[in-house]
N, C-alpha and C. Protein backbone atom coordinates (compact mmCIF):
# COMPACT_ATOMS: atom_id res chain seq x y z
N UNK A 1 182.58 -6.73 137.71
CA UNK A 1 182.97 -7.25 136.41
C UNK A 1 184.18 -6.51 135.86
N UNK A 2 184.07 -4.66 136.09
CA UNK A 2 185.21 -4.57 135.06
C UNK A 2 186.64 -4.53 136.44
N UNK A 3 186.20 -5.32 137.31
CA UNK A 3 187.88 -5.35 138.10
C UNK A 3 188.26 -6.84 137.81
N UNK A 4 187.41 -7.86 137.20
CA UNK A 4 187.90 -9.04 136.95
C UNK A 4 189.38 -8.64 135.93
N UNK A 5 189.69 -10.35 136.12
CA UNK A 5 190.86 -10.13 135.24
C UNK A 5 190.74 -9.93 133.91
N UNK A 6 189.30 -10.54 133.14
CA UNK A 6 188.80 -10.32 131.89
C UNK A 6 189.28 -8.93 131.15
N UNK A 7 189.27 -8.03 131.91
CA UNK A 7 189.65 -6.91 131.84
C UNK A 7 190.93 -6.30 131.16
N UNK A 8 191.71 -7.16 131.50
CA UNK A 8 193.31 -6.30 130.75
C UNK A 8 194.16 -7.06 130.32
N UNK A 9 194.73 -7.10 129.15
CA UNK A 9 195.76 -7.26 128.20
C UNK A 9 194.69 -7.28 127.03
N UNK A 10 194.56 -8.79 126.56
CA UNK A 10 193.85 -8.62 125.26
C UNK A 10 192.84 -9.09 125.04
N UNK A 11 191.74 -8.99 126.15
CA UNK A 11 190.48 -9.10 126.54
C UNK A 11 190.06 -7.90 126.48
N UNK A 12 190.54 -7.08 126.96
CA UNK A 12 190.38 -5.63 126.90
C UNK A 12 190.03 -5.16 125.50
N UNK A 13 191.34 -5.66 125.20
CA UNK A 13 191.36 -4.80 123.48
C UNK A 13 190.08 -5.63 122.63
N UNK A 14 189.63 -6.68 122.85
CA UNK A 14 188.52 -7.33 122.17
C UNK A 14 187.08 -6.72 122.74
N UNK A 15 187.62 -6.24 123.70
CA UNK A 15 186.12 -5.59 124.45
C UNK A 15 185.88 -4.55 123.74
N UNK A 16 187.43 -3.32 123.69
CA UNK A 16 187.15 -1.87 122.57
C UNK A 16 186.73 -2.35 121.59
N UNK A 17 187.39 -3.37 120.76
CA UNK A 17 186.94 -3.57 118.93
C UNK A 17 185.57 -3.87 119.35
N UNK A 18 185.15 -4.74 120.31
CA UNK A 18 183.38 -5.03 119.83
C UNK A 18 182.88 -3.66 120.53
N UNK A 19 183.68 -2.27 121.19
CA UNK A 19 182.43 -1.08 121.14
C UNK A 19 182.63 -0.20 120.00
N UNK A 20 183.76 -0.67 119.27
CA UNK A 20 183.65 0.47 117.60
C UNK A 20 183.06 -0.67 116.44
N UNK A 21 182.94 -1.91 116.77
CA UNK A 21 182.04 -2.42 115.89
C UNK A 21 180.08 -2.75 116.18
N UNK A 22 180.44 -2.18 117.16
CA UNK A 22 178.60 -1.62 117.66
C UNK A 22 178.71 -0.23 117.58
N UNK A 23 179.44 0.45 117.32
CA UNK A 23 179.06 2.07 117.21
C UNK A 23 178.62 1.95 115.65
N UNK A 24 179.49 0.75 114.94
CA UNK A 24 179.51 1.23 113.05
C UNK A 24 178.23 0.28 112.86
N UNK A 25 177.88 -0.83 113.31
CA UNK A 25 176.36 -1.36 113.19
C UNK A 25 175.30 -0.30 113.39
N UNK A 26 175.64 0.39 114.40
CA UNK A 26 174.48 1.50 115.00
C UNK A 26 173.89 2.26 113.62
N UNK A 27 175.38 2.72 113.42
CA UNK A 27 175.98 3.44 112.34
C UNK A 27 174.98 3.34 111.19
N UNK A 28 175.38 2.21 110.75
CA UNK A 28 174.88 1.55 109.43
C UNK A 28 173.59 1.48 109.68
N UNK A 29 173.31 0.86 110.10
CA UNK A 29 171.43 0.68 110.38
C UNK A 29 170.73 2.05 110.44
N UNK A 30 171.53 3.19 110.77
CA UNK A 30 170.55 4.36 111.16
C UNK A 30 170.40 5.22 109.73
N UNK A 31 171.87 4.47 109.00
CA UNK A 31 171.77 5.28 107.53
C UNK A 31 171.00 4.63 106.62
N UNK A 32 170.38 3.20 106.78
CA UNK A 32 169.48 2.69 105.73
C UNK A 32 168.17 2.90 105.98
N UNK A 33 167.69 2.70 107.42
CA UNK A 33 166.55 3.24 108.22
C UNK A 33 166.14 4.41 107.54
N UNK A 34 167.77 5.49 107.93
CA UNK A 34 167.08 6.86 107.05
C UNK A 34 166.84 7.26 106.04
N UNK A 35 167.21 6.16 105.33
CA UNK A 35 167.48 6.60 103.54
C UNK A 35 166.11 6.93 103.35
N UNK A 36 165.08 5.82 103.73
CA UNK A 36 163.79 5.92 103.43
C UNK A 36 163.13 6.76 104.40
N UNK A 37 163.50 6.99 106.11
CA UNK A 37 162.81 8.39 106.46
C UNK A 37 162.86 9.59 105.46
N UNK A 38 163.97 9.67 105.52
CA UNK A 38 164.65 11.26 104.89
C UNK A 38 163.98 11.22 103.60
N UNK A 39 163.72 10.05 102.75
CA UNK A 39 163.41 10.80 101.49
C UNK A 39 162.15 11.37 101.14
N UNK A 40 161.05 11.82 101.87
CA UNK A 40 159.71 12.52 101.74
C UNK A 40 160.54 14.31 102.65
N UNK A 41 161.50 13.83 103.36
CA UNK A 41 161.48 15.04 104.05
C UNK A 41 162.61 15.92 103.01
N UNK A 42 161.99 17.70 103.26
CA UNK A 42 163.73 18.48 102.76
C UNK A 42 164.30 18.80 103.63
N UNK A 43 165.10 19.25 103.05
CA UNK A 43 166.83 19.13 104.10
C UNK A 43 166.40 20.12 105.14
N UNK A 44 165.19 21.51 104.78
CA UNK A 44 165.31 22.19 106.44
C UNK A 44 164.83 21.43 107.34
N UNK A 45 163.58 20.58 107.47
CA UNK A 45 162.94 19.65 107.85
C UNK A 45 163.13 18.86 108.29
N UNK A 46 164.46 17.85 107.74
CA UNK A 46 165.54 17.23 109.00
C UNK A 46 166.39 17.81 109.41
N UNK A 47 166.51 19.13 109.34
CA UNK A 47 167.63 19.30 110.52
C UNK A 47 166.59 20.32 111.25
N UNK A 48 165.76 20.72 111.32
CA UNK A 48 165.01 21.10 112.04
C UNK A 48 164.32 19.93 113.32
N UNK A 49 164.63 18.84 112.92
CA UNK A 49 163.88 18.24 113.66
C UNK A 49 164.74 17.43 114.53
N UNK A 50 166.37 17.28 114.00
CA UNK A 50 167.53 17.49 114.72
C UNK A 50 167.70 18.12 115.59
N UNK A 51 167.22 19.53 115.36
CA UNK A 51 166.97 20.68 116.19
C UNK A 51 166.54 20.61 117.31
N UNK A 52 164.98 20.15 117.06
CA UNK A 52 163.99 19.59 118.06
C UNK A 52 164.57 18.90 119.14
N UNK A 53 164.96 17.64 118.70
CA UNK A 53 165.79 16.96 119.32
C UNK A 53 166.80 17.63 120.22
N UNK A 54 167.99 18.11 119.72
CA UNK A 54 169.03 18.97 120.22
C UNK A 54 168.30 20.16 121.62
N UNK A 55 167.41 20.30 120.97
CA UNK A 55 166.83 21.43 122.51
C UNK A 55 165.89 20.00 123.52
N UNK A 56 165.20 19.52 123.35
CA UNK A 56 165.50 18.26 123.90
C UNK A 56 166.03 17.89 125.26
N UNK A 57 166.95 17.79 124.41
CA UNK A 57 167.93 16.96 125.47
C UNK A 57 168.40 17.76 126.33
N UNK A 58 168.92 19.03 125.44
CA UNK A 58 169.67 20.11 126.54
C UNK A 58 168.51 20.19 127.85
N UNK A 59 167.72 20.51 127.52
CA UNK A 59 166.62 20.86 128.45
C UNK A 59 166.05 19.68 129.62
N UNK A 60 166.81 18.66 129.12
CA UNK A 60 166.87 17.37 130.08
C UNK A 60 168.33 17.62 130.83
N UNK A 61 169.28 17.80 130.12
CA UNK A 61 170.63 17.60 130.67
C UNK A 61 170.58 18.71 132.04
N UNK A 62 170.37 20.04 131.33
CA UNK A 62 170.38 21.27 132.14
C UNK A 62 169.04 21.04 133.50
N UNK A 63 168.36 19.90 133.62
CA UNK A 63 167.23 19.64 134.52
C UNK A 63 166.30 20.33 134.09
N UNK A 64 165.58 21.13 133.37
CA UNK A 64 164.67 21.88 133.04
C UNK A 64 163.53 21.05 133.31
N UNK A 65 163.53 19.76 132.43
CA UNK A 65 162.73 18.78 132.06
C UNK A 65 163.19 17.45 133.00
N UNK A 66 162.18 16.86 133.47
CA UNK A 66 162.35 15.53 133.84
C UNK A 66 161.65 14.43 133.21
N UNK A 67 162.90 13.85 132.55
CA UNK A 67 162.42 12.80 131.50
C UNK A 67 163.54 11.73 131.33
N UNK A 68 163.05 10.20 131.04
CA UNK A 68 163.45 9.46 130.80
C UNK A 68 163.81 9.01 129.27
N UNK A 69 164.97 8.94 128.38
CA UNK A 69 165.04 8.31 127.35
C UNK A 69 165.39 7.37 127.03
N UNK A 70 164.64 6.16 126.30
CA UNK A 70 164.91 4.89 126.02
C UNK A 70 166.23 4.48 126.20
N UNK A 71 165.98 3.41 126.71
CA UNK A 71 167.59 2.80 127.36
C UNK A 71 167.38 1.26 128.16
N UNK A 72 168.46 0.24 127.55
CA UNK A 72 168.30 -0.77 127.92
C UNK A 72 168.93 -1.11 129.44
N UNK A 73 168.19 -0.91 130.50
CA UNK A 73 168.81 -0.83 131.98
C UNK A 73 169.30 -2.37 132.47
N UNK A 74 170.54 -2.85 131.69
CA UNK A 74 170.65 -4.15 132.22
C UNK A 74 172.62 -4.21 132.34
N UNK A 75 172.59 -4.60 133.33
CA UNK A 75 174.60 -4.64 133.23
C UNK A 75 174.83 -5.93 132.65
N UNK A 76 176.20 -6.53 132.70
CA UNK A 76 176.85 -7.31 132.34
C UNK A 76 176.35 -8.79 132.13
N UNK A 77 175.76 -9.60 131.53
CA UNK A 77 174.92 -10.81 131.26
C UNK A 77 175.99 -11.79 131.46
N UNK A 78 175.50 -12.83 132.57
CA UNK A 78 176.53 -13.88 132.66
C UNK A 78 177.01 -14.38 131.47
N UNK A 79 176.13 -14.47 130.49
CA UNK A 79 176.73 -15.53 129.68
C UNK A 79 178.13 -15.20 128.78
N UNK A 80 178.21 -13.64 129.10
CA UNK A 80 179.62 -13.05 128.73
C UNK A 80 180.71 -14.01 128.95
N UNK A 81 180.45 -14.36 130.36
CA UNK A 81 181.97 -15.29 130.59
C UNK A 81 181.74 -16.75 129.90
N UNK A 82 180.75 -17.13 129.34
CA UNK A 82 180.54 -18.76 128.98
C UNK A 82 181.27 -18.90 127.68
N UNK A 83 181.51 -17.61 126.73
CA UNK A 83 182.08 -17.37 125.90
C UNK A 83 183.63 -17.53 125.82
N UNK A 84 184.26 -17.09 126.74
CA UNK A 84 185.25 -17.49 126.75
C UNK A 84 185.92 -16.17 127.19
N UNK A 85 187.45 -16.22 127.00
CA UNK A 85 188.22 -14.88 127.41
C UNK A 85 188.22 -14.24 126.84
N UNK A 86 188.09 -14.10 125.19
CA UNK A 86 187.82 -13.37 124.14
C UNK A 86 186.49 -13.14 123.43
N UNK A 87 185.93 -14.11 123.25
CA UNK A 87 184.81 -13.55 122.51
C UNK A 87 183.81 -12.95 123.43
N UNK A 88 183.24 -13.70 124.61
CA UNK A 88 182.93 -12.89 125.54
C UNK A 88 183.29 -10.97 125.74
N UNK A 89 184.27 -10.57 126.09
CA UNK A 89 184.02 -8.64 126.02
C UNK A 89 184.26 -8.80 124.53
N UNK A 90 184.30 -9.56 123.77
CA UNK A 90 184.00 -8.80 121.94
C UNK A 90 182.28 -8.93 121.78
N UNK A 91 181.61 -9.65 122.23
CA UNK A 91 180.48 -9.70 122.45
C UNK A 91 179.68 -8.77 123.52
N UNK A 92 180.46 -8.88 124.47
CA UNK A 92 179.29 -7.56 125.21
C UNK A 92 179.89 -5.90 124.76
N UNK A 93 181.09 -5.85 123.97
CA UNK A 93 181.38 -4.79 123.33
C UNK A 93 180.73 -4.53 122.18
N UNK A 94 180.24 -5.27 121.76
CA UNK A 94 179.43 -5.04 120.57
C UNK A 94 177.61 -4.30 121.17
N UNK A 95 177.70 -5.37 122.31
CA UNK A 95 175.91 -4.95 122.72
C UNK A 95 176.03 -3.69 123.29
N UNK A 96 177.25 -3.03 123.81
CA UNK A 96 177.29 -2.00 124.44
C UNK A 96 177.73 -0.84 123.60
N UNK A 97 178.43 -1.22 122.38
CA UNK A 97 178.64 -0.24 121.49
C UNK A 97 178.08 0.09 120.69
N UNK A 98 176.77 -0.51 120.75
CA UNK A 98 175.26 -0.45 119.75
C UNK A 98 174.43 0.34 120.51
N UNK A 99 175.21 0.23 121.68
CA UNK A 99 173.78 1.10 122.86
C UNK A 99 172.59 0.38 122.85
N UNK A 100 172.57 -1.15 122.88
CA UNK A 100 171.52 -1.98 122.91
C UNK A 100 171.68 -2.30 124.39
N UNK A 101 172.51 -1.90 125.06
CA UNK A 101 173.12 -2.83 126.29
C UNK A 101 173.27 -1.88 127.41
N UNK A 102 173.09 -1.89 128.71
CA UNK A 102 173.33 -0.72 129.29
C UNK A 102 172.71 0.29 129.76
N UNK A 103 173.15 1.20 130.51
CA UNK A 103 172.57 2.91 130.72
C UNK A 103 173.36 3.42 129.58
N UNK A 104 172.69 4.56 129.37
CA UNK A 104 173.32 5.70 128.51
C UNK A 104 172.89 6.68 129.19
N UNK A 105 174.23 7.64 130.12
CA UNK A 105 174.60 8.60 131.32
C UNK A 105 174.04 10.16 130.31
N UNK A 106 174.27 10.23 129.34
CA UNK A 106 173.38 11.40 128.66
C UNK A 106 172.90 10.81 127.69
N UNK A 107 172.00 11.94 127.43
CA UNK A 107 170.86 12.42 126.03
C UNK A 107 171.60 11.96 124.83
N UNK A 108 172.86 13.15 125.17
CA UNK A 108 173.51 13.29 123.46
C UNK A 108 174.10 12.23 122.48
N UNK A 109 173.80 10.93 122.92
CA UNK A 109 173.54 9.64 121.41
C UNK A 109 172.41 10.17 120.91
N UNK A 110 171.87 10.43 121.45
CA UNK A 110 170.10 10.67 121.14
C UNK A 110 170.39 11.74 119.92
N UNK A 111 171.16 13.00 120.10
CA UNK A 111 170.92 13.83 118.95
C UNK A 111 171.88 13.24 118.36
N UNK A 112 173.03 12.65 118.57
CA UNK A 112 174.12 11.95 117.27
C UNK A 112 172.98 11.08 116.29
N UNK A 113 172.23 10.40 116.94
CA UNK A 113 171.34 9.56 116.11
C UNK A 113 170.45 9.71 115.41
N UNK A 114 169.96 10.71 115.68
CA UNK A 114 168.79 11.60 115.03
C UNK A 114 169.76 12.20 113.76
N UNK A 115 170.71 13.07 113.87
CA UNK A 115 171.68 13.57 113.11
C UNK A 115 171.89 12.50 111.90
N UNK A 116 172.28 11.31 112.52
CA UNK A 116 172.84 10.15 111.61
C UNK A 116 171.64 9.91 111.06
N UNK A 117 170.31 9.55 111.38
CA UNK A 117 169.33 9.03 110.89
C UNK A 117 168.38 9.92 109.63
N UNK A 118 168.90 11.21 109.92
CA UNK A 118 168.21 12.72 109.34
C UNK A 118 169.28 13.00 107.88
N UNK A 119 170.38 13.14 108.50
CA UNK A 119 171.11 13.99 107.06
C UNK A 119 172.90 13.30 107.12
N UNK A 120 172.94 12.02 107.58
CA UNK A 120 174.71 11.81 107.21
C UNK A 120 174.43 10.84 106.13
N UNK A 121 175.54 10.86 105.74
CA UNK A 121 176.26 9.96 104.66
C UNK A 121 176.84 8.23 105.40
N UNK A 122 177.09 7.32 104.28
CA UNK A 122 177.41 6.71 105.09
C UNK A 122 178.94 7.14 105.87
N UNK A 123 180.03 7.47 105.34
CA UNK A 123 181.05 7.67 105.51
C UNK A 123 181.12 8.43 106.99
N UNK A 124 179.91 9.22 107.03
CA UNK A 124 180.27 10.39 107.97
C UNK A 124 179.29 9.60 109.16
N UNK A 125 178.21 8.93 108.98
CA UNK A 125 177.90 7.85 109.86
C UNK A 125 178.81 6.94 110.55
N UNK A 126 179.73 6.23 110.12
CA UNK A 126 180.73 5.51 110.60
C UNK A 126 181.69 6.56 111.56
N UNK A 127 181.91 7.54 110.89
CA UNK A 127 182.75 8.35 111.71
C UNK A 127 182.06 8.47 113.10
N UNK A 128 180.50 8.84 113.38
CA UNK A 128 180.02 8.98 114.65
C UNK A 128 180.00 8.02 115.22
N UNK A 129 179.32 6.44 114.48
CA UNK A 129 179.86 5.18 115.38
C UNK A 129 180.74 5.20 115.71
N UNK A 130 182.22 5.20 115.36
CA UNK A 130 183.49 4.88 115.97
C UNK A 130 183.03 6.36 117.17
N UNK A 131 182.74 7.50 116.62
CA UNK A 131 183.15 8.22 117.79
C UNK A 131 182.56 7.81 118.83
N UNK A 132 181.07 6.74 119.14
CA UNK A 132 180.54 6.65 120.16
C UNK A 132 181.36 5.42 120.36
N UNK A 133 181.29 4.90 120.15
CA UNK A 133 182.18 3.54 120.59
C UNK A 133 183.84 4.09 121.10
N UNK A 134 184.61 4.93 120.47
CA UNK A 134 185.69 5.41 121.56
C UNK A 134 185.02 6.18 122.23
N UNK A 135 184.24 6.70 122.65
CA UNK A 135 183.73 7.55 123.70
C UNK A 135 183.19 6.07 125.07
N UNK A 136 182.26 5.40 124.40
CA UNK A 136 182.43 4.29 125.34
C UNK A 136 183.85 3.71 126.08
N UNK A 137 184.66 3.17 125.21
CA UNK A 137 185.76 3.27 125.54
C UNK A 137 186.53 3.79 126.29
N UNK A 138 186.83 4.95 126.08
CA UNK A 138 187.20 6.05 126.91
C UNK A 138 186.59 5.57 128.34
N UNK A 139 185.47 5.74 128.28
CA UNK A 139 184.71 5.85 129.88
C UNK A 139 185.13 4.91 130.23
N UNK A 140 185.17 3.90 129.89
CA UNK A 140 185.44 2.43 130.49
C UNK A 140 187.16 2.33 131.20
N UNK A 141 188.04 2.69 130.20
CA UNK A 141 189.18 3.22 130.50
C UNK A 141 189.57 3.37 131.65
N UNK A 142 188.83 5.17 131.52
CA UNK A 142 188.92 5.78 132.85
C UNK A 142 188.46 5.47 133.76
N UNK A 143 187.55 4.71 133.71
CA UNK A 143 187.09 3.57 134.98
C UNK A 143 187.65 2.55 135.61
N UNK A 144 188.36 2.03 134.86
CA UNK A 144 189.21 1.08 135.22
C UNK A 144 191.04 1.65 135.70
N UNK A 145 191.18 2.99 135.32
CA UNK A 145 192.29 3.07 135.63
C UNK A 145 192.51 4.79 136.81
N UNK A 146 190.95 4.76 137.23
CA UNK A 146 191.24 6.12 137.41
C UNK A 146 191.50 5.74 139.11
N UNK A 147 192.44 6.68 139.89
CA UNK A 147 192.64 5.90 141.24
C UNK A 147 191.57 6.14 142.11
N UNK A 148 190.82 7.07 142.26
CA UNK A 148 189.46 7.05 142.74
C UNK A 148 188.61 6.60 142.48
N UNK A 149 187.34 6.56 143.22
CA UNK A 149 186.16 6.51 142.72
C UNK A 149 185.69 7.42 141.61
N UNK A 150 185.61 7.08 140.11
CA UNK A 150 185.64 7.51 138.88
C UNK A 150 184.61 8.60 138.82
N UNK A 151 183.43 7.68 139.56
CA UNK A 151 182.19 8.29 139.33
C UNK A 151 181.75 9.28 140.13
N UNK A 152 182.52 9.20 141.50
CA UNK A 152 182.51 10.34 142.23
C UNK A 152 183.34 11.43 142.02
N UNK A 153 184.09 11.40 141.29
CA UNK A 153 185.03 12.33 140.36
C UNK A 153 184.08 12.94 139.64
N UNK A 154 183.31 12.65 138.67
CA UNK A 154 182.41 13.07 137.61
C UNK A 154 181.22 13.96 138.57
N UNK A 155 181.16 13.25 139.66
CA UNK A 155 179.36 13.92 140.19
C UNK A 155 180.40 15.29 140.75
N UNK A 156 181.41 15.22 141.08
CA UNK A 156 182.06 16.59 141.71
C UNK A 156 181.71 17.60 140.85
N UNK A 157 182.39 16.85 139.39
CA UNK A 157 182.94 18.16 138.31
C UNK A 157 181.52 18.13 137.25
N UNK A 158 180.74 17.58 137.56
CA UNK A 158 179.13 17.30 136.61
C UNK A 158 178.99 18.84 135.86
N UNK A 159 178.79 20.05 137.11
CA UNK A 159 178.24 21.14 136.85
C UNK A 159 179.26 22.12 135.91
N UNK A 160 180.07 21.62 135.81
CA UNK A 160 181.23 22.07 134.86
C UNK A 160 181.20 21.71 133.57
N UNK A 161 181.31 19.69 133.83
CA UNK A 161 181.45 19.50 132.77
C UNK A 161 180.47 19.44 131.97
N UNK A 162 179.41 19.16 132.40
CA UNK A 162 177.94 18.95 131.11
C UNK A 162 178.13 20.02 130.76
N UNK A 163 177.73 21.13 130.89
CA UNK A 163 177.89 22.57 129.89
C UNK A 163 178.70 22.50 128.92
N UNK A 164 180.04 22.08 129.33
CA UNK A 164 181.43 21.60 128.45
C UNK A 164 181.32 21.03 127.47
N UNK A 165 180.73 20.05 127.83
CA UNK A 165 180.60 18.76 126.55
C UNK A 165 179.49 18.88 125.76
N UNK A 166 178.47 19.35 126.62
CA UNK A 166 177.33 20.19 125.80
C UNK A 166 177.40 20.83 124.75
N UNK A 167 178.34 21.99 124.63
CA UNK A 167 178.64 23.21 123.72
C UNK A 167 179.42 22.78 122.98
N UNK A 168 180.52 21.58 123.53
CA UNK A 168 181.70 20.86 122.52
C UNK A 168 180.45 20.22 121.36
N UNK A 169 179.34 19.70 121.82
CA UNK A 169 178.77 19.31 120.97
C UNK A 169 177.89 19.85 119.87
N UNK A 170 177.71 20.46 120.42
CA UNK A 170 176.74 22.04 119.74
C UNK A 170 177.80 22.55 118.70
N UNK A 171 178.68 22.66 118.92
CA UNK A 171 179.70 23.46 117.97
C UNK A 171 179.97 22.53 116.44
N UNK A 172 180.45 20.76 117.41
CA UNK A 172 180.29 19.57 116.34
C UNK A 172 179.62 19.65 115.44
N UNK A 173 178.03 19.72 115.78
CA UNK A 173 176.74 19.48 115.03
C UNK A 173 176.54 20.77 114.33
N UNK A 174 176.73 22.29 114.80
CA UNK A 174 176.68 22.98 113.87
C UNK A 174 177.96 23.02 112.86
N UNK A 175 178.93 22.49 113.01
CA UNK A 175 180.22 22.45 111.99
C UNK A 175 179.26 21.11 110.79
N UNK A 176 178.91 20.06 110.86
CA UNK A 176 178.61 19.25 110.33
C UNK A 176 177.56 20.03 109.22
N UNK A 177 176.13 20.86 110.25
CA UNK A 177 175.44 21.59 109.21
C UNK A 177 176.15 21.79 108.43
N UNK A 178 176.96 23.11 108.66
CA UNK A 178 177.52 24.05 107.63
C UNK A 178 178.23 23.45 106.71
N UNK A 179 178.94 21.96 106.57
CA UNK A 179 179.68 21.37 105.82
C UNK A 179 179.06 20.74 104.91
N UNK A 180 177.11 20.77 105.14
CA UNK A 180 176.65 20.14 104.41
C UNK A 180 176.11 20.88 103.47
């Protein structure tokens, strides 16, 4: 699918807008959801449980733990193309930028969401949708333009990079605490 021609000029670009307008649905839904979690809980209490979460995952990522987290295991749905040249990837960009659609290759939506669902604002919610949706993006990108096998690139440099992106994230989420 992503070597069809669907793929590039401005099919493409309708594919990114529908994964930053499924990152800001995600978005939105996780901040009204939480309005009413969050309000019996205090503030150490959700981010403690952020916390929870956050060790979690690490402890999945790092193999400690062998565990599966919810995830819709389905690729590309024909009916993408019945749609047409455009609305079609604005439509499966949307299911995939909601993370309704798909694998999800790590944990860490899992603590962005918890985060979003526990203690953001809306403003600062949207900010993490778009960031997951260009992070989708991104991958997709580099998939499509990288001259190797993308993914065998990644399993090389895995043991490098998860730690990397790990701690990039750790640093994120504790900057966000402290700002709050």
């Amino acid at each position: 699918m992503l070597s069809s021609p669907v793929w590039r000029g401005s099919p493409a670009v309708a594919f990114r807008v529908g994964l930053l307008l499924g990152g800001a649905i995600t978005a939105m839904v996780l901040v009204l959801f939480g309005s009413l979690v969050r309000a019996p809980l205090p503030w150490w209490a959700r981010w403690a449980l952020v916390g929870a979460v956050l060790v979690l995952v690490a402890l999945k990522e790092f193999g400690v733990v062998a565990m599966r987290f919810p995830e819709n295991r389905r690729l590309v749905p024909e009916g993408v193309f019945r749609l047409g040249r455009h609305l079609g990837p604005l439509q499966f960009g949307i299911e995939m930028g909601t993370g309704a659609r798909t694998y999800l290759p790590s944990g860490l939506p899992y603590i962005a969401a918890t985060a979003v669902l526990l203690t953001a604002s809306l403003p600062q919610a949207l900010l993490v949708g778009a960031g997951f949706g260009l992070g989708r993006a991104l991958m997709t990108t580099a998939n499509l333009n990288h001259p190797d096998d993308w993914h065998l690139a990644w399993t090389r440099h895995a043991a490098l990079l998860t730690p990397l992106l790990a701690g990039a994230f750790l640093v994120s989420l504790l900057g966000a605490v402290h700002a709050t």
